[in-house]
Protein backbone atom coordinates (compact mmCIF):
# COMPACT_ATOMS: atom_id res chain seq x y z
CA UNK A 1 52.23 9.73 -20.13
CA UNK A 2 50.34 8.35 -17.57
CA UNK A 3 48.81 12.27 -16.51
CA UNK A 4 47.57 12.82 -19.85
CA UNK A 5 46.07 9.07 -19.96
CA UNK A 6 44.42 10.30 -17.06
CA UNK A 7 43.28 13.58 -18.10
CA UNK A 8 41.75 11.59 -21.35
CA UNK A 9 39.61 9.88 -19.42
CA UNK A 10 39.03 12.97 -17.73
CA UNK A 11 37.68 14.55 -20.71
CA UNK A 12 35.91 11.08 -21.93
CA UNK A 13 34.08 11.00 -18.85
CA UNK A 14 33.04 14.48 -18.71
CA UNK A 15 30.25 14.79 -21.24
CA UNK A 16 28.46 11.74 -19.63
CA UNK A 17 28.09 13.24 -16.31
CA UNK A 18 26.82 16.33 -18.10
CA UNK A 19 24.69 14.41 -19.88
CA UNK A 20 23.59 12.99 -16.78
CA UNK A 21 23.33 16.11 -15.02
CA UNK A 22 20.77 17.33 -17.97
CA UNK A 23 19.14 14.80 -18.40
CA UNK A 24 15.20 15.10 -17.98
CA UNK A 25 14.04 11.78 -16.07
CA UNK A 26 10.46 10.40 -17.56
CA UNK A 27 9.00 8.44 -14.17
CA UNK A 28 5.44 6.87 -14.94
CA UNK A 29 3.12 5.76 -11.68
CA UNK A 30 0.43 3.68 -11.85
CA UNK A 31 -2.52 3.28 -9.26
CA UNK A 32 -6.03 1.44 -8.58
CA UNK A 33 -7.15 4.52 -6.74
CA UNK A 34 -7.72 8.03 -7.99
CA UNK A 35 -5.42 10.35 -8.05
CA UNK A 36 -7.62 12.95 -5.31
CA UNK A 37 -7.77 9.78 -2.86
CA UNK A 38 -3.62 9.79 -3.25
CA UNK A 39 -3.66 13.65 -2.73
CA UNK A 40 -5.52 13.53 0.14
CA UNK A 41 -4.02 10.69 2.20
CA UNK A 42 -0.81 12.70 1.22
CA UNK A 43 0.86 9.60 -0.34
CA UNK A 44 1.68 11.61 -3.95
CA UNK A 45 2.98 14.71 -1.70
CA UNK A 46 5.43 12.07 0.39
CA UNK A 47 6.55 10.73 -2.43
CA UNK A 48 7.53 14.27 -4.36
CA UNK A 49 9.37 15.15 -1.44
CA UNK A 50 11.34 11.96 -1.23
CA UNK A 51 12.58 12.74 -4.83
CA UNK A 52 13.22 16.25 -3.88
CA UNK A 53 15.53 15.32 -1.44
CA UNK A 54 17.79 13.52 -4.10
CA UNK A 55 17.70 16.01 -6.61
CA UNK A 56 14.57 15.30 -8.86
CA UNK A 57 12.32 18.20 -9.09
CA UNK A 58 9.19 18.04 -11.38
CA UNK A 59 9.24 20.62 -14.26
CA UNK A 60 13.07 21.28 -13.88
CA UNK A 61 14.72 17.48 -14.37
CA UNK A 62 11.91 15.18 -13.78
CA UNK A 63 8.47 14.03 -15.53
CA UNK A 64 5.83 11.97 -13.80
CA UNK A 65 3.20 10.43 -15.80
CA UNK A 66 0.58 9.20 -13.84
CA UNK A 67 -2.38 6.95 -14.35
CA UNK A 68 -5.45 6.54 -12.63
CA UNK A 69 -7.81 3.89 -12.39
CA UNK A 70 -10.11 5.59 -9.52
CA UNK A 71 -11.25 1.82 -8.22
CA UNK A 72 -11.94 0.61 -11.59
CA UNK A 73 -10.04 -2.58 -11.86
CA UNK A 74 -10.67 -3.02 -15.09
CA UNK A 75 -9.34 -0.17 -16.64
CA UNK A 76 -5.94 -0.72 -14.92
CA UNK A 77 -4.22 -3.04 -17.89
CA UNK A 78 -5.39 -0.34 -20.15
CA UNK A 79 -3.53 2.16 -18.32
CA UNK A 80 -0.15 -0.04 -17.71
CA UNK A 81 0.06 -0.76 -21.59
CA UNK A 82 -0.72 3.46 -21.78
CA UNK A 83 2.53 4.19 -19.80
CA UNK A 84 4.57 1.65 -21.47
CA UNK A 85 3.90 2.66 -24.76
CA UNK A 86 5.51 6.00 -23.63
CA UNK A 87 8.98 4.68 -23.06
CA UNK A 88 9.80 5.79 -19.83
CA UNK A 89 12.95 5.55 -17.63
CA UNK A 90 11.05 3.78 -14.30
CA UNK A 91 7.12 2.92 -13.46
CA UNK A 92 5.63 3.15 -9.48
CA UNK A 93 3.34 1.23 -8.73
CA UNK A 94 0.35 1.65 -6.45
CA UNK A 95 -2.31 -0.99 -5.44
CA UNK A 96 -2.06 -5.34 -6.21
CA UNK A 97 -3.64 -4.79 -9.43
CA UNK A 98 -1.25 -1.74 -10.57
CA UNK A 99 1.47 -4.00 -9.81
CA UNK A 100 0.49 -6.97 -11.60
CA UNK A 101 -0.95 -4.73 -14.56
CA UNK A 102 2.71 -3.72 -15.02
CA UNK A 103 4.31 -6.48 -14.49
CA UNK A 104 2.26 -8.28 -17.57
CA UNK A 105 2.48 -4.83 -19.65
CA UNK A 106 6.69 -4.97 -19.27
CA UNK A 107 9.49 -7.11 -18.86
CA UNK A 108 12.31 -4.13 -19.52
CA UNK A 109 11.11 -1.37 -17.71
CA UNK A 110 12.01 -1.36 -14.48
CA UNK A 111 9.01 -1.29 -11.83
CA UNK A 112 8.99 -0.26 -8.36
CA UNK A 113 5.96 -1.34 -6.12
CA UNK A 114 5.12 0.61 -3.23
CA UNK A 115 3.40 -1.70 -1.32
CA UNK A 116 2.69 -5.92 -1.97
CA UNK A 117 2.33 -8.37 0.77
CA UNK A 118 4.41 -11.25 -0.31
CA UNK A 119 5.91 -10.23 -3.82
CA UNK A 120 7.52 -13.90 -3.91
CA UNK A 121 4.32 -15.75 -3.41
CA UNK A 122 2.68 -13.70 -5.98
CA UNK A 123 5.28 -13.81 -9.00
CA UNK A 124 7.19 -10.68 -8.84
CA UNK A 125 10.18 -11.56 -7.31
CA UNK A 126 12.41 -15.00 -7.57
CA UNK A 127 13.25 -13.49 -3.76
CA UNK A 128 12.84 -10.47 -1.21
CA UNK A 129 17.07 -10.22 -1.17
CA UNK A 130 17.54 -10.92 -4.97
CA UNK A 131 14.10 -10.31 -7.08
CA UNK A 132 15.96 -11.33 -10.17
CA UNK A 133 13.78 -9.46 -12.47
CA UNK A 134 12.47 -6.00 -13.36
CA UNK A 135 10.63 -5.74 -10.41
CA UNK A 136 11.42 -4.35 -6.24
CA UNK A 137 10.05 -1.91 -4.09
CA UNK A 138 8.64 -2.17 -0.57
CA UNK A 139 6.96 -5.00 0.76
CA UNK A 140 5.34 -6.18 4.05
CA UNK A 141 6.09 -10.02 3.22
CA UNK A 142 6.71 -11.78 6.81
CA UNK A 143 5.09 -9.11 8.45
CA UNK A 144 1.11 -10.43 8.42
CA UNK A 145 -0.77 -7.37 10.37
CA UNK A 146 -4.40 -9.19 9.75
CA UNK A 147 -3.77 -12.01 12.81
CA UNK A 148 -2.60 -9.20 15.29
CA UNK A 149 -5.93 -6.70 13.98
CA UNK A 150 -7.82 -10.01 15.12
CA UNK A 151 -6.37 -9.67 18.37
CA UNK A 152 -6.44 -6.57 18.83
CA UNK A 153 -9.99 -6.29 17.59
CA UNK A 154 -10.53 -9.30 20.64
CA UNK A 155 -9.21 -7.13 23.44
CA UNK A 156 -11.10 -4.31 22.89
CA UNK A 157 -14.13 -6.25 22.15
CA UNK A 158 -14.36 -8.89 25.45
CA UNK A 159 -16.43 -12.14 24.17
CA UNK A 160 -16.22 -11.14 20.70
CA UNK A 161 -17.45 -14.35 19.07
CA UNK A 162 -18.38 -13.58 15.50
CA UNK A 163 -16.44 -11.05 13.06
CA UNK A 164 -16.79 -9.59 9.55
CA UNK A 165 -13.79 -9.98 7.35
CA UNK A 166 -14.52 -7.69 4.44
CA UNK A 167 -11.91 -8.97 1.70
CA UNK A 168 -11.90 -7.24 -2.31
CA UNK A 169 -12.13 -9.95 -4.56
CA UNK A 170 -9.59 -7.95 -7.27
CA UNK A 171 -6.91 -8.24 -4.51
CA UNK A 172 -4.61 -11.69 -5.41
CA UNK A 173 -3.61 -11.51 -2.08
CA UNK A 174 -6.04 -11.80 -0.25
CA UNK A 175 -7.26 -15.74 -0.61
CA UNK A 176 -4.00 -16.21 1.62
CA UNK A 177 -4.68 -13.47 4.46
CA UNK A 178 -8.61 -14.63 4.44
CA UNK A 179 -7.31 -18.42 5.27
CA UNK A 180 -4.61 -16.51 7.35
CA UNK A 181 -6.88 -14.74 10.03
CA UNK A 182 -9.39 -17.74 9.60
CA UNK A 183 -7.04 -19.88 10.84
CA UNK A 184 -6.28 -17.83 13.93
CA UNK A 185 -9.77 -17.18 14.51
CA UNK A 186 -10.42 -20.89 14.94
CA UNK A 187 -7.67 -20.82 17.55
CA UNK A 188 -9.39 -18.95 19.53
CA UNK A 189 -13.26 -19.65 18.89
CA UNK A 190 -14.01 -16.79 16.55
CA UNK A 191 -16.35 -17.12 13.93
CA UNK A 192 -15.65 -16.02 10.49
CA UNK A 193 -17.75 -14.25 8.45
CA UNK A 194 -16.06 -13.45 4.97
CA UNK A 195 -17.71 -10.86 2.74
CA UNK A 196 -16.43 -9.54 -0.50
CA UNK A 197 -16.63 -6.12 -2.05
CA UNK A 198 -15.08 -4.29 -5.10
CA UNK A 199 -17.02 -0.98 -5.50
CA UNK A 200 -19.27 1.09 -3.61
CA UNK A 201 -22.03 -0.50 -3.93
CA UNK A 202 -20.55 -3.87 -2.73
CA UNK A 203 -19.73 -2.65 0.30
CA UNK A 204 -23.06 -1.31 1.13
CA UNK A 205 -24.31 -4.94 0.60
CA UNK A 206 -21.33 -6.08 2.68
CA UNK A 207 -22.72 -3.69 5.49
CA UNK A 208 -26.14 -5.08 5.32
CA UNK A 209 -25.39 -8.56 5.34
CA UNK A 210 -23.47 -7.85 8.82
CA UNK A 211 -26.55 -7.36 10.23
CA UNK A 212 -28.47 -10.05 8.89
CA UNK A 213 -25.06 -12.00 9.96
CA UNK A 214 -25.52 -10.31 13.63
CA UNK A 215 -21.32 -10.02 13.46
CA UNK A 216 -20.01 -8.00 16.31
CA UNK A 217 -16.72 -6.70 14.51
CA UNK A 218 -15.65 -6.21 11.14
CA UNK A 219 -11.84 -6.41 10.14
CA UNK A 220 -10.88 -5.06 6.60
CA UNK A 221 -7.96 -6.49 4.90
CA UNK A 222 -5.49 -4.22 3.57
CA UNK A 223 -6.57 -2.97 0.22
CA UNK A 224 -5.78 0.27 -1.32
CA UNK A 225 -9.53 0.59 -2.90
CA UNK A 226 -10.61 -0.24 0.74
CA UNK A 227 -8.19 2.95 1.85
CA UNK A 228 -9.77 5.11 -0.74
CA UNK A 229 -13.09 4.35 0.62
CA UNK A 230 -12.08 4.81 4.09
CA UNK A 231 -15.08 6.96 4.46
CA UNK A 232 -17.64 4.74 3.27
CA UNK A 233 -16.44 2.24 5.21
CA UNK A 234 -16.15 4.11 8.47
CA UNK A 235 -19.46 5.40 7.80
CA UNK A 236 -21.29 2.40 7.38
CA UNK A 237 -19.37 0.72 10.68
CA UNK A 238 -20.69 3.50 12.69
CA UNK A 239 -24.12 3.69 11.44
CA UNK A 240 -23.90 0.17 12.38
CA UNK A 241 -22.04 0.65 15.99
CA UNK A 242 -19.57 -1.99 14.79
CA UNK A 243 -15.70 -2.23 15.83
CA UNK A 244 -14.15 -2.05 13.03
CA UNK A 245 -10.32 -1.93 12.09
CA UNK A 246 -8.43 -1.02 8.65
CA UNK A 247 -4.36 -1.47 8.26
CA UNK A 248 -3.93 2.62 7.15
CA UNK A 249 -3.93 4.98 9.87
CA UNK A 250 -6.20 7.40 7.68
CA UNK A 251 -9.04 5.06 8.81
CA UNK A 252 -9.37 6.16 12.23
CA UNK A 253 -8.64 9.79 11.11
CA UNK A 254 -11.75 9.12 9.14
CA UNK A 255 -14.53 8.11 11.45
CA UNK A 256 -13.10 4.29 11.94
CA UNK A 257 -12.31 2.50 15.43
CA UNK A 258 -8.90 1.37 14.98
CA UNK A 259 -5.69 0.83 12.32
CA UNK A 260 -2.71 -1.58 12.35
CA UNK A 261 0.03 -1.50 10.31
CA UNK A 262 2.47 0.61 7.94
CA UNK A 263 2.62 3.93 7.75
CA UNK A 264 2.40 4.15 4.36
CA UNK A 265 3.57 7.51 3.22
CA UNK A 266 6.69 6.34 4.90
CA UNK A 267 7.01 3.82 1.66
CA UNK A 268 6.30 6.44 -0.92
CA UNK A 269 9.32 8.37 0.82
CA UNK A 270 10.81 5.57 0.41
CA UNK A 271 9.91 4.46 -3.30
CA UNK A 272 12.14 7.06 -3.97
CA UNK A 273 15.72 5.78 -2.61
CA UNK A 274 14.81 2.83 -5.39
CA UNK A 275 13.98 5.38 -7.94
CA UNK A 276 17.67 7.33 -7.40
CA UNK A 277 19.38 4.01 -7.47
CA UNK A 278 18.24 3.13 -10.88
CA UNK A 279 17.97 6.20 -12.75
CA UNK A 280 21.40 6.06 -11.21
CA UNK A 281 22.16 2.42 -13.02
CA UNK A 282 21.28 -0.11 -10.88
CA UNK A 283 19.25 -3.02 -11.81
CA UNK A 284 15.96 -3.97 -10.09
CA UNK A 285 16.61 -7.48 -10.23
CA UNK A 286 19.43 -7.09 -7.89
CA UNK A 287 17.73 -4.46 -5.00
CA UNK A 288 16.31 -6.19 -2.05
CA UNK A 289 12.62 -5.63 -0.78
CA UNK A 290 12.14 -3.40 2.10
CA UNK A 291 10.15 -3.97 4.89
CA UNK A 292 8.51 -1.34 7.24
CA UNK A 293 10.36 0.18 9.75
CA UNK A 294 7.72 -0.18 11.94
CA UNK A 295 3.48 -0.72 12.86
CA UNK A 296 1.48 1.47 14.21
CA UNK A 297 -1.56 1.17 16.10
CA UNK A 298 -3.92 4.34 16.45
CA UNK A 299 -7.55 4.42 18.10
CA UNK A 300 -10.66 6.67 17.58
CA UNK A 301 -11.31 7.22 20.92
CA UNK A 302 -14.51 9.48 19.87
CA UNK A 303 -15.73 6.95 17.43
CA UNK A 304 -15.35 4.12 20.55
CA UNK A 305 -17.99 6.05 22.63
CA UNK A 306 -20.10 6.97 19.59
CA UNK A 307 -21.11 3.05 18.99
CA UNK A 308 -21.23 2.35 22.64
CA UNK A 309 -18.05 0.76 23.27
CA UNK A 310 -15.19 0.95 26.42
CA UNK A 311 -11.78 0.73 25.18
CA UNK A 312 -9.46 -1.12 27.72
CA UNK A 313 -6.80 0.65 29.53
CA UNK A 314 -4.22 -1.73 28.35
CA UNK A 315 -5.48 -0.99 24.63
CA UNK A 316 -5.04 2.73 25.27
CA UNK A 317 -1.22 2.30 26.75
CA UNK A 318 -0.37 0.39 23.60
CA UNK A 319 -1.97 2.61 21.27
CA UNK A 320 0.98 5.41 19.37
CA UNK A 321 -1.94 7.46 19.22
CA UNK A 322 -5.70 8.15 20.42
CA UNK A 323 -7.94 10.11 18.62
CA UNK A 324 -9.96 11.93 20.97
């Protein structure tokens, strides 16, 4: 009796894992930036091959609808609503505004976030162990890079006396990481200069107030439309023969002095443990935020002796990698 209970269940149970097994998965992914900027920092490529590695292939058991604002904010509630409306199994999100877009465009479909800096603080978790809601994903919450790019932006800089903080408006979180490094500045007698940009041509004015300002650094807070124009930015800086420092380590790659922080391609690998576990039938609301594994500093070694300027020895040492 009890062997043919069991091979009932047996045969019960079968057709769902088939069913399972066949089933094709309908992710959506959502992003401020465009969808070339994402190609070329390899982010969408990292993430592909995350899913790869569990089993989700695209065209064979997997469908990824993706939206993309290219760095205009405003079209980025548009394009939440967009994805919902196609009923899909899981949403990524990419960028503070992506994440908040979705959030306000869904309270059923789950959402994974591949990067926010304190998803507690700004209303998409009830915690980083238990987020309670339809929401997780990887976050650097705790881990505030912006105070230690102000330091290292003061060692390689001696006297450095006045700085640029170039901050995007669009970005909720930065109010707190602006009063963050403003606080440590005062610490340490550093003036503050905080200019705000959202497109290109912001930035440009942000450039040319830094002279008028006669700052001697610039730090950019960590924004994924500031990322995208990584160029631009580095550009401008050098044109300028400013220090400059960005959180991605594409920055440096790109022309700019210095980065701090994530490696970021490491969280789209990532985004896709979160994605297994729920197409697999976990709940959002009960997987804990990740935090990065580690920071990484990296130096343009080339761009230092392009605007003029001698990067300490004890810099170099620290550095996981100079650009030469």
């Amino acid at each position: 009796m009890l062997i043919a209970l069991g091979l009932g269940a047996l045969a019960t149970a079968l057709p769902s894992f088939a069913q399972q097994r066949d089933k094709i998965w309908r992710i959506g992914f959502l992003s401020v930036r465009s969808r070339q900027s994402l190609l070329d920092t390899g982010r969408i490529d990292a993430f592909l091959q995350g899913l790869r590695e569990l089993g989700y292939v695209e065209g064979k058991n997997l469908v990824i609808e993706g939206r993309y604002a290219d760095g205009e904010f405003e079209r980025v509630p548009g394009l939440a609503a967009e994805l919902v409306r196609l009923k899909l199994d899981v949403i990524v999100t990419e960028g503070d505004a992506a994440n908040h877009a979705a959030q306000k465009a869904t309270a059923t479909i789950p959402i994974i976030v591949t990067v926010t800096p304190d998803p507690v603080g700004q209303g998409l978790a009830s915690s980083l162990a238990r987020p309670g809601g339809n929401i997780t994903g990887l976050s650097t919450a705790n881990i505030d890079v912006v105070p230690k790019q102000l330091e290292l932006m003061m060692t390689a800089v001696p006297g450095l006396s006045r700085m640029a903080v170039l901050f995007n408006p669009a970005n909720t979180g930065h109010p707190a990481r602006l009063k963050s490094i403003s606080a440590e500045a005062q610490k340490v007698g550093v003036t503050i200069v905080p200019l705000n940009a959202r497109n290109t041509e912001d930035i440009e004015r942000a450039f040319s107030s830094m002279t008028r300002e006669r700052v001697k650094a610039v730090t950019i807070l960590p924004d994924s439309y500031f990322g995208q124009q990584r160029g631009q930015i580095a550009g401008l800086a050098l044109r300028q023969r400013l220090p400059s420092i960005l959180n991605v380590q594409e920055y440096p790659e790109a022309g700019g002095l210095m980065s701090y922080g994530a490696d970021v391609n490491d969280n789209f690998r990532r985004v896709a443990t979160f994605v297994d576990k729920i197409l697999k039938g976990a709940k959002p609301g009960d997987l804990p935020f990740e935090l990065p594994m580690r920071l990484y500093l990296v130096i343009n070694r080339k761009t230092a002796k392009a605007i003029g300027l001698t990067i300490p020895q004890e810099l170099l040492l620290r550095a996981d990698r100079v650009i030469e």
